[in-house]
PDB file of N, CA and C in Angstrom:
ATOM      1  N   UNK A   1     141.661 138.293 -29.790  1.00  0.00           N
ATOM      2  CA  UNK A   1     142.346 139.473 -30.230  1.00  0.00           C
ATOM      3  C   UNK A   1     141.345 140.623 -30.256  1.00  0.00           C
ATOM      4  N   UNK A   2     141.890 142.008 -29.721  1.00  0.00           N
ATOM      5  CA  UNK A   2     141.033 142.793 -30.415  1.00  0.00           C
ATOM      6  C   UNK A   2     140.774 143.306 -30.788  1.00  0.00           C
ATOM      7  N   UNK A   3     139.474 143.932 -31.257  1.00  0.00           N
ATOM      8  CA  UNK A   3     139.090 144.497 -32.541  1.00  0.00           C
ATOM      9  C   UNK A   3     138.587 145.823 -32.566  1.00  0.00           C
ATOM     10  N   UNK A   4     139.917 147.023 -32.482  1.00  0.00           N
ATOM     11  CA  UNK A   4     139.320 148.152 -32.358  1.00  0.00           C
ATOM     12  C   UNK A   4     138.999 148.687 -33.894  1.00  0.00           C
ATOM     13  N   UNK A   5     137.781 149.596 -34.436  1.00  0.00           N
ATOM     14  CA  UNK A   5     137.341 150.233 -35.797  1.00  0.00           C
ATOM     15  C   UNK A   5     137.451 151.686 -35.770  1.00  0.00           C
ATOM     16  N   UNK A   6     138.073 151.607 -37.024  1.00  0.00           N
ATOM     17  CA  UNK A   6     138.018 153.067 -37.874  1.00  0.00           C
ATOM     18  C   UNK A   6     136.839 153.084 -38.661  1.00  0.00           C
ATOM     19  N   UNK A   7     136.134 154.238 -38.752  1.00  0.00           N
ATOM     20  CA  UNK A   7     134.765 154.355 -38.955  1.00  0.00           C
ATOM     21  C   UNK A   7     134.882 155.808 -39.788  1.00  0.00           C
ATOM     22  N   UNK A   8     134.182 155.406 -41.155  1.00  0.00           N
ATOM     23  CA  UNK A   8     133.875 156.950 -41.922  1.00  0.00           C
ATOM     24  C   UNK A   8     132.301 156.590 -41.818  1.00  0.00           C
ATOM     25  N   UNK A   9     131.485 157.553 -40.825  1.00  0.00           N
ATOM     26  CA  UNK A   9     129.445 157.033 -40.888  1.00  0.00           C
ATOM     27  C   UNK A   9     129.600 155.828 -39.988  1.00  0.00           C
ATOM     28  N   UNK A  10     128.671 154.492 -41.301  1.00  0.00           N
ATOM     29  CA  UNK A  10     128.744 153.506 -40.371  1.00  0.00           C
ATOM     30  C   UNK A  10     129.207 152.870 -41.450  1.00  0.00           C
ATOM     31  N   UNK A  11     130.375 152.886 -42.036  1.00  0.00           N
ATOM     32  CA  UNK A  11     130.748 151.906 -42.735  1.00  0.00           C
ATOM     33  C   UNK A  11     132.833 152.050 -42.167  1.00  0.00           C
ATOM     34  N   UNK A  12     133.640 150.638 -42.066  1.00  0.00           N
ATOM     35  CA  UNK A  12     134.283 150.265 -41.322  1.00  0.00           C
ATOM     36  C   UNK A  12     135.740 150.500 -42.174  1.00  0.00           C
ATOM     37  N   UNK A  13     136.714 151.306 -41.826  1.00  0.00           N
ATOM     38  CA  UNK A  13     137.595 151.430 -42.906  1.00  0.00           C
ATOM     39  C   UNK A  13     138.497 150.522 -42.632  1.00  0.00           C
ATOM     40  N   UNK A  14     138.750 150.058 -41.066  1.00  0.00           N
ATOM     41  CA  UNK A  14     140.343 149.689 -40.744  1.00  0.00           C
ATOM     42  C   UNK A  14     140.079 149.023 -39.424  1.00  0.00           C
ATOM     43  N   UNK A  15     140.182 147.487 -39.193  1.00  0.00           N
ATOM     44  CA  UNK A  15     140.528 147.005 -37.805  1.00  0.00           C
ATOM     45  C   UNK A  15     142.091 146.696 -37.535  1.00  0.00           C
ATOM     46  N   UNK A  16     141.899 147.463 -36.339  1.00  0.00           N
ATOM     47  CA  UNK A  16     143.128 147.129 -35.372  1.00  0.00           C
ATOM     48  C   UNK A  16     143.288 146.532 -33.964  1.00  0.00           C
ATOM     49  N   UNK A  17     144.636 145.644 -33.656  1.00  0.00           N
ATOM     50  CA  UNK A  17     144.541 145.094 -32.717  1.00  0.00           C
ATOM     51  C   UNK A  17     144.630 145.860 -31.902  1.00  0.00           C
ATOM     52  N   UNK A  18     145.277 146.876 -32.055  1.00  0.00           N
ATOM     53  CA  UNK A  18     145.868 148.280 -30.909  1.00  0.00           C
ATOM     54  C   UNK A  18     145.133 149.181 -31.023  1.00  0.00           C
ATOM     55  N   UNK A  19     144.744 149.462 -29.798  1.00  0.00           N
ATOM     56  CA  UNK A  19     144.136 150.953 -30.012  1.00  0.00           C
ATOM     57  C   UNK A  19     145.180 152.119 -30.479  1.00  0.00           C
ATOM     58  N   UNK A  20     146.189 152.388 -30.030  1.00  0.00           N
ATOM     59  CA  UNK A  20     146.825 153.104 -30.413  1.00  0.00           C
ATOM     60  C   UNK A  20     147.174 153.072 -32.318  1.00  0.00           C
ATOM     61  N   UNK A  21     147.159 151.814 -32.962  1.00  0.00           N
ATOM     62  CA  UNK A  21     147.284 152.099 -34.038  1.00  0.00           C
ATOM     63  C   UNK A  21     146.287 152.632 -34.740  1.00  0.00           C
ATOM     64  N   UNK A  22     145.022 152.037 -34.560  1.00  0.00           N
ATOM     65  CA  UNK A  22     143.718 152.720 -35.141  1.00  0.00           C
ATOM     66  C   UNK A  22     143.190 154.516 -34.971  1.00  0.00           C
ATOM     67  N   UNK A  23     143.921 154.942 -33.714  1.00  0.00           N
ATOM     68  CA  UNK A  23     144.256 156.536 -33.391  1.00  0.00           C
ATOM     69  C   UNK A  23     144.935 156.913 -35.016  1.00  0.00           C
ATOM     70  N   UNK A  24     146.208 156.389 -34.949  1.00  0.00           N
ATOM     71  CA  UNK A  24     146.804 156.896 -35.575  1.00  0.00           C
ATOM     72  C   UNK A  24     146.060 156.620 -36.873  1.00  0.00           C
ATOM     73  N   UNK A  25     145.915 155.956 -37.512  1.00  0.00           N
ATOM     74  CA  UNK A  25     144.875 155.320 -39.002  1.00  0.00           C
ATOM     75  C   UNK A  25     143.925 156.223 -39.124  1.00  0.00           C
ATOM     76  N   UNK A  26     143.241 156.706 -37.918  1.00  0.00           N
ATOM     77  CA  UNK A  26     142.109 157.870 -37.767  1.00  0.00           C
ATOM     78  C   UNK A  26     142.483 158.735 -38.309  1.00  0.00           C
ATOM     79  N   UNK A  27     143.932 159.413 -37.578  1.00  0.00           N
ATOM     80  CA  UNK A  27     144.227 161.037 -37.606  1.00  0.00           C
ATOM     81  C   UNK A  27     144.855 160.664 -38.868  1.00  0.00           C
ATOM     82  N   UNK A  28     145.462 160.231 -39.766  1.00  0.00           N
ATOM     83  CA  UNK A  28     145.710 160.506 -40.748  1.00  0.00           C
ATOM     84  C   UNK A  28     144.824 160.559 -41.837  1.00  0.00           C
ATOM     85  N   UNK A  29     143.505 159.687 -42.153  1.00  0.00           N
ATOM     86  CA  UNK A  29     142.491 159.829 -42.931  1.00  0.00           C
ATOM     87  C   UNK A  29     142.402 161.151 -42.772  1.00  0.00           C
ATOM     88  N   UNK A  30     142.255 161.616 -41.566  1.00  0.00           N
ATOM     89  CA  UNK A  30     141.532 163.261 -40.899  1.00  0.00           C
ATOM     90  C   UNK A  30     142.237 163.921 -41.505  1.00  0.00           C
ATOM     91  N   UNK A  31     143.334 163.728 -41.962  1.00  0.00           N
ATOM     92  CA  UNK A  31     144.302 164.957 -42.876  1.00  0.00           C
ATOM     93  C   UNK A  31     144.145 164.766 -44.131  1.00  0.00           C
ATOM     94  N   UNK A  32     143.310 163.704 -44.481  1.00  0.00           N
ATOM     95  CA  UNK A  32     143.377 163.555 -45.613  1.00  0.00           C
ATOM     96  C   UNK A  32     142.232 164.382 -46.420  1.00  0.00           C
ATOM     97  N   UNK A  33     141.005 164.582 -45.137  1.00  0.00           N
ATOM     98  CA  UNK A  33     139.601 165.434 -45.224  1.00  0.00           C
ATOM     99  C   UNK A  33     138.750 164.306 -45.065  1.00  0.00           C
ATOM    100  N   UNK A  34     138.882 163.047 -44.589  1.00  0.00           N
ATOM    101  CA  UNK A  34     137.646 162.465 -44.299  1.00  0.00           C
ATOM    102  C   UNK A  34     137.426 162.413 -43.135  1.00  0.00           C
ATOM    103  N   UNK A  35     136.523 162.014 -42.633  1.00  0.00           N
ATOM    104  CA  UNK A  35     135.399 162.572 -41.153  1.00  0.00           C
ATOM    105  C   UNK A  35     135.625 160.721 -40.390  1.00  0.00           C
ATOM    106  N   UNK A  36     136.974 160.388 -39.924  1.00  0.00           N
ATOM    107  CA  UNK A  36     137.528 159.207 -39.499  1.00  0.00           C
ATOM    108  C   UNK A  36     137.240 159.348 -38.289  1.00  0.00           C
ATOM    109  N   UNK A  37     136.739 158.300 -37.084  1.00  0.00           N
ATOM    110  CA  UNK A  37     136.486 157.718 -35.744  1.00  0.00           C
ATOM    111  C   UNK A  37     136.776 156.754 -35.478  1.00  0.00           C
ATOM    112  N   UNK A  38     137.149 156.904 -34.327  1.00  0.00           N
ATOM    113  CA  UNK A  38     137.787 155.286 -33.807  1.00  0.00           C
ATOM    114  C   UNK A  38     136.553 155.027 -33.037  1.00  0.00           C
ATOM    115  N   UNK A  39     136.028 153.917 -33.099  1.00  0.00           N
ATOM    116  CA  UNK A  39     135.231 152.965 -32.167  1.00  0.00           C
ATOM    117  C   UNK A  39     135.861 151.746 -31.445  1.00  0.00           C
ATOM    118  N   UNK A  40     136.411 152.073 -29.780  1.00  0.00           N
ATOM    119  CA  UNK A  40     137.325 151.178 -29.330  1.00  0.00           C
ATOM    120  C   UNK A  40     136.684 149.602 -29.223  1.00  0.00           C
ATOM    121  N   UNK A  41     137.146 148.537 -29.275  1.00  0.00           N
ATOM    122  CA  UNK A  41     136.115 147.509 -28.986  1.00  0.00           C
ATOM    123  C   UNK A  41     136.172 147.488 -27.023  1.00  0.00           C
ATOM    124  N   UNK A  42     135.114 147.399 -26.826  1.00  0.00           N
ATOM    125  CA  UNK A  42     134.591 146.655 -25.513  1.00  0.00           C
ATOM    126  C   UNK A  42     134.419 146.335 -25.293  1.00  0.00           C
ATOM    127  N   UNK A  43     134.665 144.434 -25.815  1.00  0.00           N
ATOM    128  CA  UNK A  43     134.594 143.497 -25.166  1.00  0.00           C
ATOM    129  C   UNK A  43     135.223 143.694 -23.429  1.00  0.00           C
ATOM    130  N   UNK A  44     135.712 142.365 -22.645  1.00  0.00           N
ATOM    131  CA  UNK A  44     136.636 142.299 -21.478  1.00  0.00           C
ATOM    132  C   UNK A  44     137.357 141.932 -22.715  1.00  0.00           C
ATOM    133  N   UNK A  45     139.125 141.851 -21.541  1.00  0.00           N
ATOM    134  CA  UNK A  45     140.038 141.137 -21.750  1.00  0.00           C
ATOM    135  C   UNK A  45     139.750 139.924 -21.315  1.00  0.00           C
ATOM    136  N   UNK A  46     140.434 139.097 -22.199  1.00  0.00           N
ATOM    137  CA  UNK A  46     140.699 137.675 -21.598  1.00  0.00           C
ATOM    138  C   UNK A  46     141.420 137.385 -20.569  1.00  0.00           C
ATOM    139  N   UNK A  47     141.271 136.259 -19.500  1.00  0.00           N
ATOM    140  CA  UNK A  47     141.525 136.770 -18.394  1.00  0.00           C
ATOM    141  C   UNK A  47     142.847 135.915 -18.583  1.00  0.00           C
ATOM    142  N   UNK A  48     144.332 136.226 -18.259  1.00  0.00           N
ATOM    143  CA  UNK A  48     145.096 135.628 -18.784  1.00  0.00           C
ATOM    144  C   UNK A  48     145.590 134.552 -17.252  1.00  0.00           C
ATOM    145  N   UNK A  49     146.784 133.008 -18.362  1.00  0.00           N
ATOM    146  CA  UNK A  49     146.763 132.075 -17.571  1.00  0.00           C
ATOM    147  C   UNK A  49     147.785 132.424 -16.976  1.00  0.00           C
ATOM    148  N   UNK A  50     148.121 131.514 -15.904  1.00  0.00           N
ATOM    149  CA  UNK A  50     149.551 131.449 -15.176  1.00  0.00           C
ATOM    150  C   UNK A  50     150.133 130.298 -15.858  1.00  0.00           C
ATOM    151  N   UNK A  51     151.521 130.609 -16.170  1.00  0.00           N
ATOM    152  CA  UNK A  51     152.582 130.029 -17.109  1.00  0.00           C
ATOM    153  C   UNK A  51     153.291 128.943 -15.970  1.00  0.00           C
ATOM    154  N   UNK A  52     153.210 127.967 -16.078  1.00  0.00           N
ATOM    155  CA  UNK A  52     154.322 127.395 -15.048  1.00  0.00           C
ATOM    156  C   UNK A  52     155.662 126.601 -15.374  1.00  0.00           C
ATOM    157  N   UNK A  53     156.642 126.828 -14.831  1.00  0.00           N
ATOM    158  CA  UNK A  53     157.335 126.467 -14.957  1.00  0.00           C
ATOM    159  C   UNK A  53     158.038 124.748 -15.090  1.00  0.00           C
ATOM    160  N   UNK A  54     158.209 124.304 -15.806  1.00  0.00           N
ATOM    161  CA  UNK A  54     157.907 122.486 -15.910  1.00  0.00           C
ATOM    162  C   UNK A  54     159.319 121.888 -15.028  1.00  0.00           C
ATOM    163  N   UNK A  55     160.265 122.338 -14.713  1.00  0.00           N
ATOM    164  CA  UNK A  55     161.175 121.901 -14.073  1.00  0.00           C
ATOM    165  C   UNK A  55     161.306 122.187 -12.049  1.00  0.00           C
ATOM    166  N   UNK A  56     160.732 123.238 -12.312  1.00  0.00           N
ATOM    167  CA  UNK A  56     161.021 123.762 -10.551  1.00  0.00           C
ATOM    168  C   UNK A  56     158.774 123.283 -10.170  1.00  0.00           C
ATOM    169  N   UNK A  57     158.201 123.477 -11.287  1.00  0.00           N
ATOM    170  CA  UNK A  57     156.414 123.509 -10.533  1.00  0.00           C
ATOM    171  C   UNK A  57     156.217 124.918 -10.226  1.00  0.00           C
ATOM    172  N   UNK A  58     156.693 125.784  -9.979  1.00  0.00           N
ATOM    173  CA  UNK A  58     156.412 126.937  -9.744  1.00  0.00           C
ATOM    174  C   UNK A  58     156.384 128.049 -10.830  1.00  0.00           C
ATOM    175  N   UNK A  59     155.594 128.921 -11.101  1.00  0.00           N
ATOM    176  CA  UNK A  59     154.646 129.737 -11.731  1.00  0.00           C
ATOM    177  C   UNK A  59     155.863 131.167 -11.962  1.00  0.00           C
ATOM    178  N   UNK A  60     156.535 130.918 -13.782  1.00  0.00           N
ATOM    179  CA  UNK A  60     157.255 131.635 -13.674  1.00  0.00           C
ATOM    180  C   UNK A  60     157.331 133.657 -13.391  1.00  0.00           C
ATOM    181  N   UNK A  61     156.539 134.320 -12.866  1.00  0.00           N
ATOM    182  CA  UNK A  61     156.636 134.977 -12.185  1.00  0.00           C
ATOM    183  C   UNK A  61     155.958 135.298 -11.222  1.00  0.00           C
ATOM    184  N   UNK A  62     156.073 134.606 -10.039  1.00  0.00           N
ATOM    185  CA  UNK A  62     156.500 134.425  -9.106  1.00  0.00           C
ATOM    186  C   UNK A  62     155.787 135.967  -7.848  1.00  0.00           C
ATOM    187  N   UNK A  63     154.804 136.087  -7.333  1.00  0.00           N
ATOM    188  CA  UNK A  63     154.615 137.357  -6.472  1.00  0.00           C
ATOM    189  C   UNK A  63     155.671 137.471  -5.814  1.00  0.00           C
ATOM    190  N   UNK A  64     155.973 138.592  -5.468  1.00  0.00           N
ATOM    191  CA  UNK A  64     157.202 138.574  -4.240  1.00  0.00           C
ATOM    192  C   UNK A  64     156.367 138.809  -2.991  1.00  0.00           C
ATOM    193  N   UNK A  65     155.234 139.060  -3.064  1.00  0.00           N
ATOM    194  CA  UNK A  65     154.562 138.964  -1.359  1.00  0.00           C
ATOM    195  C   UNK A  65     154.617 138.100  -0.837  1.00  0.00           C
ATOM    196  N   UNK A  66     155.378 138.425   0.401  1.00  0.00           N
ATOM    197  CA  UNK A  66     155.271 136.938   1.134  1.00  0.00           C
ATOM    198  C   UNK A  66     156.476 136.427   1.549  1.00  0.00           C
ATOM    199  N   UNK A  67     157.870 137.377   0.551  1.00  0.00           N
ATOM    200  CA  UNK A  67     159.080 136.075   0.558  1.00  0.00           C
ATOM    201  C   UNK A  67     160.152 137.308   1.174  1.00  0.00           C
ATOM    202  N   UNK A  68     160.309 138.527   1.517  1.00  0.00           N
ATOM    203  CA  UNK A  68     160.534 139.378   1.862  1.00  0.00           C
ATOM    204  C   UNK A  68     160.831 138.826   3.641  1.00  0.00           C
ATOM    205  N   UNK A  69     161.901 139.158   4.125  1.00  0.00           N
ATOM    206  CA  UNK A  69     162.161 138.539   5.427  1.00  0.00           C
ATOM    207  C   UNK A  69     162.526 140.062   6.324  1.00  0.00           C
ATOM    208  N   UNK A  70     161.849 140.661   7.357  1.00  0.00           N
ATOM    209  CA  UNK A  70     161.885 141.843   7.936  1.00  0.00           C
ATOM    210  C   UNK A  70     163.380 142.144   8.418  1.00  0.00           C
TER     211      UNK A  70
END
């Protein structure tokens, strides 16, 4: 999961999984008068699996390259 920070200095107010929520967690401290930053995390993503399907064997979504007939 990951771990983006809201930051007043260097001490950590708020982790979020979303970047977009920690924006928002920011800008509202900021109205509040404290001096709030988001520090996005930068890890990678995890590289995600292919799901397969247990009845047909095939990988439920499916590229369409390839199956397209001219």
């Amino acid at each position: 999961m990951r771990k983006h920070s809201v930051m007043v200095g260097s001490r950590v107010l708020y982790y979020a999984a979303q970047l977009s929520h920690a924006k928002r967690f920011a800008q509202a401290r900021r109205a509040e008068g404290m001096d709030a930053y988001v520090v996005p995390d930068q890890t990678p993503r995890p590289a995600r699996k292919v799901r397969m399907n247990p009845l047909t064997g095939q990988p439920y979504n499916r590229p369409s390259t390839g199956r397209r007939t001219p």
